[in-house]
N, C-alpha and C. Protein backbone atom coordinates (compact mmCIF):
# COMPACT_ATOMS: atom_id res chain seq x y z
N UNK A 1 -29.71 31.34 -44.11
CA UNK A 1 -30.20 30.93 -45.41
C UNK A 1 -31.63 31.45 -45.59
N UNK A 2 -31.71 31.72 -46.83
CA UNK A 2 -32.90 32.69 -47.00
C UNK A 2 -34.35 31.00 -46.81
N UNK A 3 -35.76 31.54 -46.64
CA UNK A 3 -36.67 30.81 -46.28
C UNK A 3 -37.44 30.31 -47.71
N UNK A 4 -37.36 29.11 -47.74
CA UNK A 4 -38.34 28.23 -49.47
C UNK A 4 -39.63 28.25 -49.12
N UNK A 5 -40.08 28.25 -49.88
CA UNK A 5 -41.66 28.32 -50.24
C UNK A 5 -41.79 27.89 -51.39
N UNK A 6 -43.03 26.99 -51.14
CA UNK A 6 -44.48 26.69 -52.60
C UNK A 6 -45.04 27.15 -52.74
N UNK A 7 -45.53 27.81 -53.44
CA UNK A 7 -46.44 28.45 -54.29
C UNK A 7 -47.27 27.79 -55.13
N UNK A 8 -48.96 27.70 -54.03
CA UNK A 8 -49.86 27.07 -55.04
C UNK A 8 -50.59 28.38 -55.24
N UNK A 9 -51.73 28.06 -56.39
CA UNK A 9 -52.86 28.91 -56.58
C UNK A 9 -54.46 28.63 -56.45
N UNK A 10 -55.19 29.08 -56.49
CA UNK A 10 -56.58 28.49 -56.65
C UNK A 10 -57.22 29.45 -58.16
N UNK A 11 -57.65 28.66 -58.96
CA UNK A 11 -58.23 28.88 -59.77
C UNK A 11 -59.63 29.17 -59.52
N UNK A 12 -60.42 30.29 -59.72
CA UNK A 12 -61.48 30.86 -59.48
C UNK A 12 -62.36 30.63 -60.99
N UNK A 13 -62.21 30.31 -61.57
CA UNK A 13 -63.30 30.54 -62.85
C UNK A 13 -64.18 30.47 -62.71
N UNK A 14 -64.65 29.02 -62.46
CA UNK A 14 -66.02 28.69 -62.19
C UNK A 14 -67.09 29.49 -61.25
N UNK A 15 -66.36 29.58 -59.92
CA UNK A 15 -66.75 30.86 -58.77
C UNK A 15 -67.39 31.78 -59.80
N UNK A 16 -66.34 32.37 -60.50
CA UNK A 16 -66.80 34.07 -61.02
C UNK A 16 -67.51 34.49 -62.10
N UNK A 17 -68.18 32.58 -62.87
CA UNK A 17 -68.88 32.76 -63.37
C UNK A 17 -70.29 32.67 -62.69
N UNK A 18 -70.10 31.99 -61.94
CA UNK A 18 -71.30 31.53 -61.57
C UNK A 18 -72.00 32.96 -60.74
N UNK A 19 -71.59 33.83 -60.60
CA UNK A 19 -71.43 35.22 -60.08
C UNK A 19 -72.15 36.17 -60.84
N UNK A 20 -71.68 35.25 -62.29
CA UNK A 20 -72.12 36.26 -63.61
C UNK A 20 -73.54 35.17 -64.33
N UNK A 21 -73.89 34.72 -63.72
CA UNK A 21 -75.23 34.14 -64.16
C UNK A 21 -74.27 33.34 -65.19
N UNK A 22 -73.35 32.75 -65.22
CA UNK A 22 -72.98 31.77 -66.58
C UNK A 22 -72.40 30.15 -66.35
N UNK A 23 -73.48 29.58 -66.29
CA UNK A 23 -73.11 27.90 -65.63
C UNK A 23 -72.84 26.89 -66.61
N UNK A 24 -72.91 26.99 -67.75
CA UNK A 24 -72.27 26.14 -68.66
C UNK A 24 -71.41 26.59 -69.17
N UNK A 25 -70.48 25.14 -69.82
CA UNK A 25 -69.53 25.32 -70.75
C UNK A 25 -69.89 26.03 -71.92
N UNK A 26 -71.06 25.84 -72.47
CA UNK A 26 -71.42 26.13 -73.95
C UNK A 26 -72.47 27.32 -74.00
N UNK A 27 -71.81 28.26 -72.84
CA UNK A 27 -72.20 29.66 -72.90
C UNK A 27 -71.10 30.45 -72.93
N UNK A 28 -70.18 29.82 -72.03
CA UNK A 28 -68.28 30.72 -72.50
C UNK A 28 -67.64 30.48 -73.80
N UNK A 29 -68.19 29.34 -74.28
CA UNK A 29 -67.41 29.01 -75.52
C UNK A 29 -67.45 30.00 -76.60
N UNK A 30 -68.85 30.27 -77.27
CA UNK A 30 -68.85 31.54 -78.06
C UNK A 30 -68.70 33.13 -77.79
N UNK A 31 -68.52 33.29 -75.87
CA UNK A 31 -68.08 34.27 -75.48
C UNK A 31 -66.50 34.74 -75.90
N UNK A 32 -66.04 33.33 -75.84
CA UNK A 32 -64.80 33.31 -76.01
C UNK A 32 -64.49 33.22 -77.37
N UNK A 33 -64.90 33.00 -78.37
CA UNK A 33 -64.74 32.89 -79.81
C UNK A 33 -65.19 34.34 -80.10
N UNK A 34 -65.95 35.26 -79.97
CA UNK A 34 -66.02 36.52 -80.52
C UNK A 34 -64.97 37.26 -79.65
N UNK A 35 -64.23 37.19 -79.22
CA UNK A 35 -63.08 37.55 -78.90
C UNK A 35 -61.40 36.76 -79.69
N UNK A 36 -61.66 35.85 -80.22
CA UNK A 36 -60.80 35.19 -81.36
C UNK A 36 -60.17 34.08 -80.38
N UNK A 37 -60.97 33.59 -79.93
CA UNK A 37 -60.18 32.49 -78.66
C UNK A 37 -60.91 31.41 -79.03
N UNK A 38 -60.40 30.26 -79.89
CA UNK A 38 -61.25 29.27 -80.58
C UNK A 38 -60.59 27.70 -80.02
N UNK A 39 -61.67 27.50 -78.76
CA UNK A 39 -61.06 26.37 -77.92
C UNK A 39 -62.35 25.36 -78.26
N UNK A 40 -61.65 24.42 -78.05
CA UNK A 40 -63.19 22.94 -78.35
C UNK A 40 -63.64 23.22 -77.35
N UNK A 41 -64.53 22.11 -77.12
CA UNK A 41 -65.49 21.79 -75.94
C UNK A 41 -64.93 21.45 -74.88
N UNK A 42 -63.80 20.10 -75.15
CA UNK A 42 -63.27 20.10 -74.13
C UNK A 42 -62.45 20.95 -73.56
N UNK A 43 -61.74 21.80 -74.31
CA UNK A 43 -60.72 22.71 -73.65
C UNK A 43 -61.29 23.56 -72.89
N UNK A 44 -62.99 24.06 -73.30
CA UNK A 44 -63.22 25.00 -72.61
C UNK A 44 -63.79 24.63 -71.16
N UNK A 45 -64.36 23.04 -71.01
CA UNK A 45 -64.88 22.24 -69.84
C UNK A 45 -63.17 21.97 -69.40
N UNK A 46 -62.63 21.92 -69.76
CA UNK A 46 -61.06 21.46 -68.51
C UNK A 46 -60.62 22.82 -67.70
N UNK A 47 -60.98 24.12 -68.76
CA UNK A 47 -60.59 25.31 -68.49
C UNK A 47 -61.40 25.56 -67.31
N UNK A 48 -62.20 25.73 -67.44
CA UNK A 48 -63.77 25.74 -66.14
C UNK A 48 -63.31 24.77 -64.86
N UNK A 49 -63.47 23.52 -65.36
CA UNK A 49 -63.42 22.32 -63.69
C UNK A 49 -62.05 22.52 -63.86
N UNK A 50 -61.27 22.20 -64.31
CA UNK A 50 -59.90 22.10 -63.66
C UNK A 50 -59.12 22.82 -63.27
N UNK A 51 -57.83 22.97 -62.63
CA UNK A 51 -57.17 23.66 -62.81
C UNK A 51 -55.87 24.12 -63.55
N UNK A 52 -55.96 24.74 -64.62
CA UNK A 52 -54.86 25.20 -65.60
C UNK A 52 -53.90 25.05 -65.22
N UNK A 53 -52.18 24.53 -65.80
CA UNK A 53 -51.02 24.87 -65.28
C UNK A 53 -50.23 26.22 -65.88
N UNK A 54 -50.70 26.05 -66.89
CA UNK A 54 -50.62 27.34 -68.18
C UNK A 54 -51.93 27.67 -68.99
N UNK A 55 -51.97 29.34 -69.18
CA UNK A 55 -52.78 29.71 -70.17
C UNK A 55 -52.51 31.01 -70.85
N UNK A 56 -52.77 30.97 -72.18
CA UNK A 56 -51.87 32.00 -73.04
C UNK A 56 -52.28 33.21 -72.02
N UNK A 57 -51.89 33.96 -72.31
CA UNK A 57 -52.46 35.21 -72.04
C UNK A 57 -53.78 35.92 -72.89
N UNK A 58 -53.86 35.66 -73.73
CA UNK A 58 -55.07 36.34 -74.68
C UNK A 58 -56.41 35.87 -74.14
N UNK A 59 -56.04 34.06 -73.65
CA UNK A 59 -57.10 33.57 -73.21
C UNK A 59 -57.78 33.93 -72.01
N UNK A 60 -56.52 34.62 -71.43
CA UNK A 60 -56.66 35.17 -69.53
C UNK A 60 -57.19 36.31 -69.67
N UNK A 61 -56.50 37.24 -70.67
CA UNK A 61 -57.43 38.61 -70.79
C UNK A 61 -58.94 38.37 -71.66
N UNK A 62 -59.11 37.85 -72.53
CA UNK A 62 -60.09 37.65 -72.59
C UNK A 62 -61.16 37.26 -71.86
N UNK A 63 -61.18 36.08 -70.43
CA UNK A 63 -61.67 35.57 -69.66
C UNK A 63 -62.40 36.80 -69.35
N UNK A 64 -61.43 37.89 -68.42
CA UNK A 64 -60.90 38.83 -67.71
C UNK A 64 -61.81 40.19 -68.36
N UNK A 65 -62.14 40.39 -69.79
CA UNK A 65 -63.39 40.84 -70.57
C UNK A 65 -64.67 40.07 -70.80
N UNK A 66 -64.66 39.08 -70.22
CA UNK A 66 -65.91 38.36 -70.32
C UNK A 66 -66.49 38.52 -69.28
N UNK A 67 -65.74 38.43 -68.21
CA UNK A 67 -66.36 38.44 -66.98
C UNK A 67 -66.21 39.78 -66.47
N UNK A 68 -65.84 40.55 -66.82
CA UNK A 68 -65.54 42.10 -66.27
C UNK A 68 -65.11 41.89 -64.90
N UNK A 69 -64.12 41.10 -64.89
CA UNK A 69 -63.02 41.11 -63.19
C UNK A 69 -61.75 41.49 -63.72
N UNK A 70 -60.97 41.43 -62.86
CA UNK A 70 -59.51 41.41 -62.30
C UNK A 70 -59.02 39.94 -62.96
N UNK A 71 -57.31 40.07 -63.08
CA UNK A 71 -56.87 38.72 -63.03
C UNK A 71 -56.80 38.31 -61.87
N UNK A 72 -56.67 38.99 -61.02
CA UNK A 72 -56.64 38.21 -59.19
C UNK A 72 -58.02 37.70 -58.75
N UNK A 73 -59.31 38.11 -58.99
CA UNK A 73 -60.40 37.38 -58.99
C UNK A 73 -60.13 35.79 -59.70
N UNK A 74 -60.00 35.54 -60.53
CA UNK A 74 -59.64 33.96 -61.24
C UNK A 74 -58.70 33.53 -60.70
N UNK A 75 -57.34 34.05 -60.56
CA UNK A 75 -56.44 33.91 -59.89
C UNK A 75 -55.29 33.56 -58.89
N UNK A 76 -56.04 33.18 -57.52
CA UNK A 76 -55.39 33.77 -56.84
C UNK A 76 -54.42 32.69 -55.88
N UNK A 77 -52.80 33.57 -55.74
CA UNK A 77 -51.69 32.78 -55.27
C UNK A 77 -52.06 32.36 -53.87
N UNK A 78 -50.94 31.52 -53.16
CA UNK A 78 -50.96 31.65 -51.81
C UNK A 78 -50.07 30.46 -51.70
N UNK A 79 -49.51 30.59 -50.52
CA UNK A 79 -47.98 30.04 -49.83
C UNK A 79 -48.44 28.75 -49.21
N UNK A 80 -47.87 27.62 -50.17
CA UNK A 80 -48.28 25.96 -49.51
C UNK A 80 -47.50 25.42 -48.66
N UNK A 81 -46.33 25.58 -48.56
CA UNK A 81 -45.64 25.56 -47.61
C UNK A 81 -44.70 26.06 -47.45
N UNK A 82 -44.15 26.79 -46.19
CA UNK A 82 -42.67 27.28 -45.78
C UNK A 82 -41.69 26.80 -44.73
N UNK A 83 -40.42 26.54 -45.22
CA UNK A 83 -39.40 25.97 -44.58
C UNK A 83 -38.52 26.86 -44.31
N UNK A 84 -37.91 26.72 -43.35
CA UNK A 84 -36.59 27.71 -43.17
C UNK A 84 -35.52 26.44 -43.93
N UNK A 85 -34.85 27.44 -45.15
CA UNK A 85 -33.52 26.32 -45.60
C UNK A 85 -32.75 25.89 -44.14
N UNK A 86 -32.50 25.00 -44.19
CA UNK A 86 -31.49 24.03 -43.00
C UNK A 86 -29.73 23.93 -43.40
N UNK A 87 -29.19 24.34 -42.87
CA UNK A 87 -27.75 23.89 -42.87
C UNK A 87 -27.52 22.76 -42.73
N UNK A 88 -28.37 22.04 -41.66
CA UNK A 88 -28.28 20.86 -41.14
C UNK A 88 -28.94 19.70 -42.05
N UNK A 89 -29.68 19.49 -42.66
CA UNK A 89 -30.40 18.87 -43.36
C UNK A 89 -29.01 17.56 -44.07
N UNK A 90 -29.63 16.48 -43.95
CA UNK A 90 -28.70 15.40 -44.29
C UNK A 90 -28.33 15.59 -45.82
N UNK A 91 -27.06 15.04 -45.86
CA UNK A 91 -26.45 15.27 -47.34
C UNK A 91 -26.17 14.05 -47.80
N UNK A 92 -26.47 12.70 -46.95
CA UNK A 92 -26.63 11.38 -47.79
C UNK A 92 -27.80 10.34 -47.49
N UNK A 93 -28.31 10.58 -48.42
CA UNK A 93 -29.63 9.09 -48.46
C UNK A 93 -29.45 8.33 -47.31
N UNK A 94 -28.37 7.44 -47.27
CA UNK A 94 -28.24 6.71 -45.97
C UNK A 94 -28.80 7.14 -44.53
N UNK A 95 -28.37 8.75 -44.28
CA UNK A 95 -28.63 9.33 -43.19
C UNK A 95 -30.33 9.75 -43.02
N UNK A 96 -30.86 9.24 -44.17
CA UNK A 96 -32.77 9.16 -43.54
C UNK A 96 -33.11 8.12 -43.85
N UNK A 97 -32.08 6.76 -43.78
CA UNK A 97 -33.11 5.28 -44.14
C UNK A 97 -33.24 5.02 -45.49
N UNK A 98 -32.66 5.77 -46.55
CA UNK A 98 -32.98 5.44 -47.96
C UNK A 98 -31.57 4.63 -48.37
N UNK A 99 -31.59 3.26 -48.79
CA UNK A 99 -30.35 3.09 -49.44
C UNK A 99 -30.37 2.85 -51.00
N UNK A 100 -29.06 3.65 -51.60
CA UNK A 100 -29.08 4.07 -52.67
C UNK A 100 -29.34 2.89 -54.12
N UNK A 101 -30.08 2.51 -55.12
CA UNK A 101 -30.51 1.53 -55.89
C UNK A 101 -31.46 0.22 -55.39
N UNK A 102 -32.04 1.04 -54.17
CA UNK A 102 -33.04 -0.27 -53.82
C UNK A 102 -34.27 1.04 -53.61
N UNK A 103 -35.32 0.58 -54.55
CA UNK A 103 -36.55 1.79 -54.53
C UNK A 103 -37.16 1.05 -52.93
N UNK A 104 -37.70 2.65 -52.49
CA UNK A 104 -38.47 2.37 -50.88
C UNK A 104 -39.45 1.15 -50.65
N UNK A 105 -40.01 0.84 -51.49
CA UNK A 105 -41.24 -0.31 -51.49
C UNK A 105 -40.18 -1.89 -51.38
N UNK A 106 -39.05 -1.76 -52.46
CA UNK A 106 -38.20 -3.11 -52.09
C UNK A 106 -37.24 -3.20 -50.97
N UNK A 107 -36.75 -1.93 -51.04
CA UNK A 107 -36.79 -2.21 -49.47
C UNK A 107 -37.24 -2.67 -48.14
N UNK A 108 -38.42 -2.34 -47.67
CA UNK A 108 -39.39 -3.08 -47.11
C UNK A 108 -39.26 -4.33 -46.86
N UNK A 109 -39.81 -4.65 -48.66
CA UNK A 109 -39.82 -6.26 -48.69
C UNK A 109 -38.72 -6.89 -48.13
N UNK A 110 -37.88 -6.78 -48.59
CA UNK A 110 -36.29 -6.89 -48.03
C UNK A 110 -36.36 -7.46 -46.68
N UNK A 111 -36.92 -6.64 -45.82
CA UNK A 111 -36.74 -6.70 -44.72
C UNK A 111 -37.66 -7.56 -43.74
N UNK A 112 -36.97 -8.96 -43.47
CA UNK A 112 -37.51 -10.27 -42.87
C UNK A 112 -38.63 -10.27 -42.01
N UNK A 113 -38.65 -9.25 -40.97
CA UNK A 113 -39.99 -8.81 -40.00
C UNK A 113 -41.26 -7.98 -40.59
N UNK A 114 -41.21 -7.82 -42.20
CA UNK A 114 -42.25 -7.52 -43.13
C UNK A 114 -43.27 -8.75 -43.57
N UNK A 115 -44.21 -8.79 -43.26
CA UNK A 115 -44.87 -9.56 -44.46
C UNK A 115 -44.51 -9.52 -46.04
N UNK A 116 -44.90 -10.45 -46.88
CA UNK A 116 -44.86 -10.57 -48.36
C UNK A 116 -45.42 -8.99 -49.28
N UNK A 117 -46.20 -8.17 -48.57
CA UNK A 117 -46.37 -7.12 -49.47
C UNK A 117 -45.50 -5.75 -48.60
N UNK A 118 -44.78 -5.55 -47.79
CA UNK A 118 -43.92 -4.54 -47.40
C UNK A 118 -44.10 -4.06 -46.20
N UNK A 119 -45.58 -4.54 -45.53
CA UNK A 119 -46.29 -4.31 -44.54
C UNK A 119 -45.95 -5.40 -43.43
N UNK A 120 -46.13 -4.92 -41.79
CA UNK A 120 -45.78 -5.40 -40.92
C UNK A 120 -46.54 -6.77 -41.14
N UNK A 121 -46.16 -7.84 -40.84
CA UNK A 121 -47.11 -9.46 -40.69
C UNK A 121 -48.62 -9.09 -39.87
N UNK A 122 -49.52 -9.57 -40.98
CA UNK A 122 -50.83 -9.27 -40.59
C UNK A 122 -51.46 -8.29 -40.71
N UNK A 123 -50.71 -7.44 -41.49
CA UNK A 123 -51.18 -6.06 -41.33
C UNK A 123 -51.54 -5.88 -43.28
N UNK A 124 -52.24 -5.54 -43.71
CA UNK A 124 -52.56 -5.30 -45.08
C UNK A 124 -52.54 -3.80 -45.30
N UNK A 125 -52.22 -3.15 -46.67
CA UNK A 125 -52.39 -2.05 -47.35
C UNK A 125 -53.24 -1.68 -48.20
């Protein structure tokens, strides 16, 4: 069976401005508006600290002319985890401790040698 992988990324913006002498939000903003990319304040501060799950493309090439980089500078992928698919891998809930219409936390409780919150007696979360 072929091998799964995650695929996270790291978002570089901030890095590659700060590269380019540009540390505020409200110096990209009108960079980005004379290019026809007309984001509020906040969009353009979430765009910066956070990390994007989507972004048009106009906004990426534009970035990408602002900053005179690469899209792989802002960019860049890398492999979060890899599994070899399993043949073996259990094919019913039961067979890893999960039983089916009781969520994991009531379960617990359920179970007489737990204290009142799901946790062993004496033991807090």
């Amino acid at each position: 069976m072929p091998e799964q992988r995650r695929i996270g990324y790291h978002w570089n913006l901030r890095k590659v401005m700060a590269t380019r002498n540009l540390w505020k939000t409200t110096e990209l903003q009108p960079l980005l508006r004379s290019r026809g990319i007309n984001l509020s304040d906040a969009q353009v501060h979430r765009l910066i600290t956070g990390t994007p799950e989507r972004i048009p493309a106009r906004t990426f090439a534009a970035l990408c002319d602002i900053l005179d980089c690469e899209p792989n500078d802002l960019f860049e992928p890398f492999v979060e985890m890899r599994a070899a698919a399993s043949a073996n891998a259990p094919r019913r809930s039961e067979d890893i401790g999960v039983r089916p219409g009781i969520p994991h936390r009531a379960a617990h409780q359920a179970d007489p040698r737990r204290g009142r919150r799901g946790w062993p007696s004496g033991q807090t979360g």
